[in-house]
Protein backbone atom coordinates (compact mmCIF):
# COMPACT_ATOMS: atom_id res chain seq x y z
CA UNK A 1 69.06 143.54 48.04
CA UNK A 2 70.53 145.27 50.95
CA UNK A 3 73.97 143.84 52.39
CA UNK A 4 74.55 143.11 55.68
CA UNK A 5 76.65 145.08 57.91
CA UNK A 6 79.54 142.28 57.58
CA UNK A 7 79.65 141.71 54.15
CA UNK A 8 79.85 145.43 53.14
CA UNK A 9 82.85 145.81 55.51
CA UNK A 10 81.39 148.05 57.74
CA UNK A 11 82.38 146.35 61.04
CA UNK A 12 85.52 146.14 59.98
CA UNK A 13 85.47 150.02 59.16
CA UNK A 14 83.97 150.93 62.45
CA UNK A 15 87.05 149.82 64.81
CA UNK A 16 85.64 145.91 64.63
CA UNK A 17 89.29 144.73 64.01
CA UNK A 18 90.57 146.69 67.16
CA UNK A 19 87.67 144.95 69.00
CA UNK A 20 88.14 141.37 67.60
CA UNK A 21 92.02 141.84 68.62
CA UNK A 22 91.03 142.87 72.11
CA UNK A 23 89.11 139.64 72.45
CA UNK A 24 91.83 137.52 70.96
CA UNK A 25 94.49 139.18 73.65
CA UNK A 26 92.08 138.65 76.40
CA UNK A 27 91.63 135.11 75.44
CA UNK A 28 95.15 134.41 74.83
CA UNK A 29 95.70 136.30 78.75
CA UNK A 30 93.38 133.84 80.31
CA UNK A 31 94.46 130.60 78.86
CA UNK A 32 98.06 131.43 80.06
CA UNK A 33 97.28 132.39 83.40
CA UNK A 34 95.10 129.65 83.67
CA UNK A 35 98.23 127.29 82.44
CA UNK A 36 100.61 129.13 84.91
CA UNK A 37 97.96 128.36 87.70
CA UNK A 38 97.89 124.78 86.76
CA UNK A 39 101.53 124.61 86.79
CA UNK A 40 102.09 125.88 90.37
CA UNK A 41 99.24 124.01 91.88
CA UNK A 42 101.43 121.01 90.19
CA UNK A 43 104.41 122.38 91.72
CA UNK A 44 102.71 122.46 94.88
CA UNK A 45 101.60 119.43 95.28
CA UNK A 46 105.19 117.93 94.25
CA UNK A 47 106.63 119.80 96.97
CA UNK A 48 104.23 118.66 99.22
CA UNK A 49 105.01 114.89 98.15
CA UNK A 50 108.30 115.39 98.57
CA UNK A 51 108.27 116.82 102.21
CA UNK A 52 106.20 113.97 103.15
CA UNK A 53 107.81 111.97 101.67
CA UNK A 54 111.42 112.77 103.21
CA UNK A 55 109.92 113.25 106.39
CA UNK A 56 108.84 109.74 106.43
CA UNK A 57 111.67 108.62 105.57
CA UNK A 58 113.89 110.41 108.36
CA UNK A 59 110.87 109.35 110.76
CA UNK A 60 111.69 105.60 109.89
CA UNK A 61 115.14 106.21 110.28
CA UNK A 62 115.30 107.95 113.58
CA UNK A 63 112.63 105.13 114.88
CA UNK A 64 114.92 102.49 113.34
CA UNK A 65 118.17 103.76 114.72
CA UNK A 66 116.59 104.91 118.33
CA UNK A 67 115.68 100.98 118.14
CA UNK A 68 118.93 99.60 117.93
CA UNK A 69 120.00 102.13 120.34
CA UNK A 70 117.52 100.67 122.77
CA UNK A 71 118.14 97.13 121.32
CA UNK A 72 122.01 97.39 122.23
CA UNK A 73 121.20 98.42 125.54
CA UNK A 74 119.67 95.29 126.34
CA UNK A 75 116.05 96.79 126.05
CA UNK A 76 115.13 94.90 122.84
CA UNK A 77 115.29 90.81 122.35
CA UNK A 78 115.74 90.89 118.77
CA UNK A 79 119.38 92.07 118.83
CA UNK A 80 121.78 89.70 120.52
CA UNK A 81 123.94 91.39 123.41
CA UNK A 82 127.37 90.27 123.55
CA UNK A 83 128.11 86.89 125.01
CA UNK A 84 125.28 85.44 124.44
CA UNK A 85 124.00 82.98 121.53
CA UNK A 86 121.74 83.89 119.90
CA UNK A 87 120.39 80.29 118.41
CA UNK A 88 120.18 78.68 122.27
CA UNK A 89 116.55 78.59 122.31
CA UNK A 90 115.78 77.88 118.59
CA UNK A 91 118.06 74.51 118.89
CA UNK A 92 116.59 72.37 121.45
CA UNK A 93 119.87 69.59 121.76
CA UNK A 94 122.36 72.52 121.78
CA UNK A 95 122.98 72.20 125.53
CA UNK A 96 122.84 68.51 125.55
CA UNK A 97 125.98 68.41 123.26
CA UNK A 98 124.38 66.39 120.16
C-alpha cells in the first residue's frame, strides 16, 4: 500500500515547514494590520465626536452669552433692565396697591 506524500514526511522534507510558516506569518501580518486599522478608524471617529462635540458646546455658549449681551442692552424682554419690575405685568392688583 503506497503512503501518501504526508504521511511519509515528504512535505515536510521538501521545505513544507518553511512554507506552512510563511502562511502562518502572513496570517498573523494581516490580522494585526487589520486590528491596527480598526483601532484608528475608532480613534477617528472619537476625535471626530469630540470636535463636534466641543464645538457645540462653545456654539451654545457664544449664542447664550451674545444673548445676554443683547438682553442687557435692552434688546431682549426676558432679562429685566434695571429699574424696572419685573413681576408688573404677571400681577394684575400690583398697581392698585392690594
Amino acid at each position: 500500500m503506497a503512503q501518501s506524500a504526508w504521511a511519509s514526511g515528504w512535505f515536510w522534507r521538501s521545505g513544507g515547514a518553511e512554507v506552512v510558516l510563511v502562511l502562518v506569518l502572513v496570517l498573523v501580518l494581516v490580522l494585526v494590520l487589520v486590528l491596527v486599522l480598526v483601532l484608528v478608524l475608532v480613534l477617528v471617529l472619537v476625535l471626530v465626536l469630540v470636535l463636534v462635540l466641543v464645538l457645540v458646546l462653545v456654539l451654545r455658549l457664544v449664542l447664550v452669552l451674545e444673548f445676554e449681551w443683547v438682553g442687557n442692552l435692552g434688546g431682549s424682554p426676558s432679562t429685566p433692565r434695571a429699574g424696572v419690575d419685573p413681576l408688573a405685568d404677571t400681577q394684575p392688583f400690583h398697581r392698585c396697591g392690594v
